[in-house]
N, C-alpha and C. Protein backbone atom coordinates (compact mmCIF):
# COMPACT_ATOMS: atom_id res chain seq x y z
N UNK A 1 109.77 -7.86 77.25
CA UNK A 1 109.29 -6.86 78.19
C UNK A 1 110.30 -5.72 78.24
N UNK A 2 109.81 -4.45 77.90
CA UNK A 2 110.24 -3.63 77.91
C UNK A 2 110.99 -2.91 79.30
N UNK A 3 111.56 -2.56 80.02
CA UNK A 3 112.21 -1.99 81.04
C UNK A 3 112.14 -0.59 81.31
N UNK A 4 111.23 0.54 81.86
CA UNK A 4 111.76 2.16 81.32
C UNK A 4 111.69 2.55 82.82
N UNK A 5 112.53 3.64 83.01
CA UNK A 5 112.70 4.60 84.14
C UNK A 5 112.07 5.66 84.33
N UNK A 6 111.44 5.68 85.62
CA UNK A 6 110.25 7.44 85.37
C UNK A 6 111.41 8.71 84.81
N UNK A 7 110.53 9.14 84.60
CA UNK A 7 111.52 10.58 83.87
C UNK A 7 111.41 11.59 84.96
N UNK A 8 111.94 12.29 85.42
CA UNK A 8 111.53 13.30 86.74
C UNK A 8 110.91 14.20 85.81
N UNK A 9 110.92 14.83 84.52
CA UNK A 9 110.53 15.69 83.45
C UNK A 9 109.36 15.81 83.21
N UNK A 10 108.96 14.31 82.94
CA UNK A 10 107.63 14.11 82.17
C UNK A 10 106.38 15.11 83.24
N UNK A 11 106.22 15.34 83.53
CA UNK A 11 105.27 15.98 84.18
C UNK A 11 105.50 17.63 83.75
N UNK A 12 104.97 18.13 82.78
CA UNK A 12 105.06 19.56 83.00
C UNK A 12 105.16 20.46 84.00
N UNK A 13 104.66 20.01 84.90
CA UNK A 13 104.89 21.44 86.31
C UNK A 13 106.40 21.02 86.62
N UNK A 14 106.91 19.97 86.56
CA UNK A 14 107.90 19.90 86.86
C UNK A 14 108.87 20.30 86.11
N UNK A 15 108.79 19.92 84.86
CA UNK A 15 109.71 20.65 83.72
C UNK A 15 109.69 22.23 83.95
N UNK A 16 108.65 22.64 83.99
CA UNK A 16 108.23 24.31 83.93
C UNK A 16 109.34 25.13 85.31
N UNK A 17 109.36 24.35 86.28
CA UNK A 17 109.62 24.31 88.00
C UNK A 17 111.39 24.32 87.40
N UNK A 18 111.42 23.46 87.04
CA UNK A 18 112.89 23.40 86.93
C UNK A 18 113.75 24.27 85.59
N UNK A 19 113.25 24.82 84.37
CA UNK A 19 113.03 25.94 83.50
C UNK A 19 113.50 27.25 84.49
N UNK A 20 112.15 27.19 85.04
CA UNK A 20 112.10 28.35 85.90
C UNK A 20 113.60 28.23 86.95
N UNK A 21 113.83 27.58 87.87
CA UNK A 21 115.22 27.63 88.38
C UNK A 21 116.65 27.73 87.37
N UNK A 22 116.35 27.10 86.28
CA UNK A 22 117.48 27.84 85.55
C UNK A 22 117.63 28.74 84.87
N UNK A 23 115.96 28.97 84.70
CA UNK A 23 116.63 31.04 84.01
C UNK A 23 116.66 32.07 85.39
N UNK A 24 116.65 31.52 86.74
CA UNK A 24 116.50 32.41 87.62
C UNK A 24 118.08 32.38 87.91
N UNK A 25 119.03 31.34 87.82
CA UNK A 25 120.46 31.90 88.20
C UNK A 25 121.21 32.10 86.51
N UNK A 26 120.40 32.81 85.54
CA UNK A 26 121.35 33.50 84.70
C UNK A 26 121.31 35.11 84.71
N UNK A 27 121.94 35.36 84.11
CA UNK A 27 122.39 36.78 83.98
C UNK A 27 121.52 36.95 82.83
N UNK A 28 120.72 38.01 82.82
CA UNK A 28 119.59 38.30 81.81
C UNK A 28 120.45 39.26 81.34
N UNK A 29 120.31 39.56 79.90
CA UNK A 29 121.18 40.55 78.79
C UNK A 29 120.78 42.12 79.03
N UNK A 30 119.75 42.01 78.00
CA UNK A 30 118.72 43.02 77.74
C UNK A 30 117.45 43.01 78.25
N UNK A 31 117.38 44.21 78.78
CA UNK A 31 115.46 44.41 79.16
C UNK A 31 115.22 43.08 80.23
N UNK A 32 116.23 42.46 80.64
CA UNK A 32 115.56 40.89 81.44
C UNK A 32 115.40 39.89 80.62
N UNK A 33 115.81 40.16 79.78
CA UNK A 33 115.80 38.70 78.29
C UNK A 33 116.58 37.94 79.01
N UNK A 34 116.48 36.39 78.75
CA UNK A 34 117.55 35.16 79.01
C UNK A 34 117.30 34.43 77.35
N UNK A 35 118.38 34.77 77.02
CA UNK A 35 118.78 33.23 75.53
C UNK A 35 118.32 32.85 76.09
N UNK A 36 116.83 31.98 75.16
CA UNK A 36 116.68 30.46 75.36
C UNK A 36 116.90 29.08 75.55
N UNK A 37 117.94 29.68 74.73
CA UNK A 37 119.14 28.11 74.59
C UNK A 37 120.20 27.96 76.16
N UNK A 38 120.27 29.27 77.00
CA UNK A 38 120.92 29.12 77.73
C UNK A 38 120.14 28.15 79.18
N UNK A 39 118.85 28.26 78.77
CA UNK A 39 117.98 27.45 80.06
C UNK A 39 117.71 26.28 79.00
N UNK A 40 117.42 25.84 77.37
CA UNK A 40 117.60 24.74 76.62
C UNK A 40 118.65 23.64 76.96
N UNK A 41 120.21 24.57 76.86
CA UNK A 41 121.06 23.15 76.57
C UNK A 41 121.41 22.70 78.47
N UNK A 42 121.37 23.21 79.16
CA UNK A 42 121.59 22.61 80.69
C UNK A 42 120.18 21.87 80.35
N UNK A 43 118.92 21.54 80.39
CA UNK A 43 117.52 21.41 80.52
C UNK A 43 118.05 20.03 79.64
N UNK A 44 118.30 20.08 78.51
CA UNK A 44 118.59 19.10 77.84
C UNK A 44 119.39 18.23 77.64
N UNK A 45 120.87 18.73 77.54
CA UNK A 45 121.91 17.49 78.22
C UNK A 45 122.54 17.49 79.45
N UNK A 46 122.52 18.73 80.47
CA UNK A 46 122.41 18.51 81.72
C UNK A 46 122.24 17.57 82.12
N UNK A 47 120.52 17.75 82.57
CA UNK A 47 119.35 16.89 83.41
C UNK A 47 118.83 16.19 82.23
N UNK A 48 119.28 15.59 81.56
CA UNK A 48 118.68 14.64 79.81
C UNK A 48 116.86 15.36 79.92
N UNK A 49 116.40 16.13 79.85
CA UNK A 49 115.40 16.28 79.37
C UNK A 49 115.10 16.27 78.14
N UNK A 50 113.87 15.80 77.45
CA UNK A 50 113.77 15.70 76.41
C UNK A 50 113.35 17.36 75.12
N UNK A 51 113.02 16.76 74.14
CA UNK A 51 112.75 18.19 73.91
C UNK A 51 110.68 18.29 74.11
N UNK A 52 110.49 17.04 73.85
CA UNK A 52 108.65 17.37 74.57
C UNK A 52 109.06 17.75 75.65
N UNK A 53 109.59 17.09 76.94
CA UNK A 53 109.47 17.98 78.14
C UNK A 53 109.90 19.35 78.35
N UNK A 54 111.33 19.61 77.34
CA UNK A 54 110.71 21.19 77.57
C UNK A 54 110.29 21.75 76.70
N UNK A 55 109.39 21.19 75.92
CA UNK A 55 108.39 22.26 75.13
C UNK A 55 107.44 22.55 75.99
N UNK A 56 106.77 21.27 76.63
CA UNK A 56 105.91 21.18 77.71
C UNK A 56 105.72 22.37 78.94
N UNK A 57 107.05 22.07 79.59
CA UNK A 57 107.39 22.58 80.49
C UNK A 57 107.59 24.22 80.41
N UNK A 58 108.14 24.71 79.01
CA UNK A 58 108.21 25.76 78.97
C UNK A 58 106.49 26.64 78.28
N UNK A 59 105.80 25.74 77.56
CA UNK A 59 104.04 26.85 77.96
C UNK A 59 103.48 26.60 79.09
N UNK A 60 103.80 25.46 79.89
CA UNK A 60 103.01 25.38 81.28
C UNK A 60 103.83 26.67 81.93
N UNK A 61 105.06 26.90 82.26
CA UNK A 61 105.45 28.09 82.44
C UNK A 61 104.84 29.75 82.14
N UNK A 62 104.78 29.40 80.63
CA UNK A 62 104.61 30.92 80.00
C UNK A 62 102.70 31.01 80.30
N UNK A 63 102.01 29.58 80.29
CA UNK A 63 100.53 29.80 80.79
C UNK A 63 100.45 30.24 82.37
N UNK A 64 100.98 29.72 83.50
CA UNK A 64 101.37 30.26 84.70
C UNK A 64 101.63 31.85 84.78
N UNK A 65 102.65 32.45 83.62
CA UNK A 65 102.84 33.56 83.90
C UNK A 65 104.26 33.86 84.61
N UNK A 66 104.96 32.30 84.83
CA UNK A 66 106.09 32.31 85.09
C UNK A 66 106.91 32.46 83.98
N UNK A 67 107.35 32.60 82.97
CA UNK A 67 108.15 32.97 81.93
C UNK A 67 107.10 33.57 81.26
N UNK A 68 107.68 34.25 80.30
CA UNK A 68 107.28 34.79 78.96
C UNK A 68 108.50 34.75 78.30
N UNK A 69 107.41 34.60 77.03
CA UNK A 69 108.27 34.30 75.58
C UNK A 69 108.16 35.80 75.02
N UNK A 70 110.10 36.14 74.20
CA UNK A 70 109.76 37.14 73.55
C UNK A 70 108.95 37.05 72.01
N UNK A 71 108.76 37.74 71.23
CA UNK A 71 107.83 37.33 70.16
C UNK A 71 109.07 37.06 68.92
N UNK A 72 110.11 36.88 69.14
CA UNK A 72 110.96 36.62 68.42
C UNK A 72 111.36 35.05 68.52
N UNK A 73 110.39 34.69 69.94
CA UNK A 73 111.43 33.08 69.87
C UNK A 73 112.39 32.83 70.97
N UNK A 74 113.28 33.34 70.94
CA UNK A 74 114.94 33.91 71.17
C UNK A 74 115.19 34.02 72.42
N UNK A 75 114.09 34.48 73.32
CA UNK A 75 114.26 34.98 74.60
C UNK A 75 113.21 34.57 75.59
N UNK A 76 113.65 34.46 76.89
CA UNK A 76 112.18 34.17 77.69
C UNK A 76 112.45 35.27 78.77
N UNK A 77 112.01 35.75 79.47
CA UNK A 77 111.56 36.88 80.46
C UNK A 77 110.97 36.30 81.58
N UNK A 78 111.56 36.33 83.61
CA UNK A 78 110.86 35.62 84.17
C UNK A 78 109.83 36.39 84.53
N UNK A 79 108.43 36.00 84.73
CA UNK A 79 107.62 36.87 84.81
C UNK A 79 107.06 37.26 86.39
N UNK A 80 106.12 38.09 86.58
CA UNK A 80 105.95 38.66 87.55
C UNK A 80 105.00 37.49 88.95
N UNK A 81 104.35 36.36 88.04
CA UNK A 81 104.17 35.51 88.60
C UNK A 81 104.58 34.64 89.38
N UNK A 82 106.06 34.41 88.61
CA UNK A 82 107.19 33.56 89.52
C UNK A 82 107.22 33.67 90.53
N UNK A 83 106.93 35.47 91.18
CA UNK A 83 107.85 35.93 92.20
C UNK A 83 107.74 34.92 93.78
N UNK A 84 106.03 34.13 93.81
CA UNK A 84 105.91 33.37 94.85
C UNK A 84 106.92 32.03 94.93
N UNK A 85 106.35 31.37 93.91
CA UNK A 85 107.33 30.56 93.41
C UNK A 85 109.05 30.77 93.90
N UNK A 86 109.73 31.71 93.42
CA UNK A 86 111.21 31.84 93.82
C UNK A 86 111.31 32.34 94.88
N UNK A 87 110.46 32.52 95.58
CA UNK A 87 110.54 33.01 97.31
C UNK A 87 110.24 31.50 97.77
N UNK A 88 110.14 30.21 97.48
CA UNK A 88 109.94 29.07 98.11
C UNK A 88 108.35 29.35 98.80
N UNK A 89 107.45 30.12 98.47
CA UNK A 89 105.85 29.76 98.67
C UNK A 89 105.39 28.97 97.58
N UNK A 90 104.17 28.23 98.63
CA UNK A 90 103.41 27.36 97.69
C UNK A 90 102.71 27.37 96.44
């Protein structure tokens, strides 16, 4: 018998939810760009998320309208959707 622990991750809104809180306390470069990798490697060996959960987590995001992806890959942008979201509304 196998033994496993819920993942707090596995759920996309939640992955997406918590994405979203860590590109909201970085310092965006250019134009509002955030490196990807800078909300990747906390997301991943931080909080051990996996990399399905944030693949997951990050199009449930970019479908929300809470991130966008730049078309390079490279960058995500928080989007104008978030804004309820990071004000703590429902």
């Amino acid at each position: 018998m196998k033994h496993t622990t819920e993942r707090p991750y596995a759920d996309p809104e939640a992955a997406a939810r918590k994405l979203l809180e860590l590109a909201a306390n970085l310092a965006a470069v250019q134009d509002g760009r955030i490196y990807i990798e800078r909300i990747n490697a906390p997301f991943m060996i931080g909080l051990t998320g996996s990399e399905r959960e944030f693949g997951a987590g990050l199009r449930y995001a970019i479908e929300r309208g809470w991130l966008s992806k730049h078309e390079s890959g490279t960058c995500v942008k928080i989007g104008l959707e978030s804004r309820d979201f990071m004000l703590g509304l429902p």
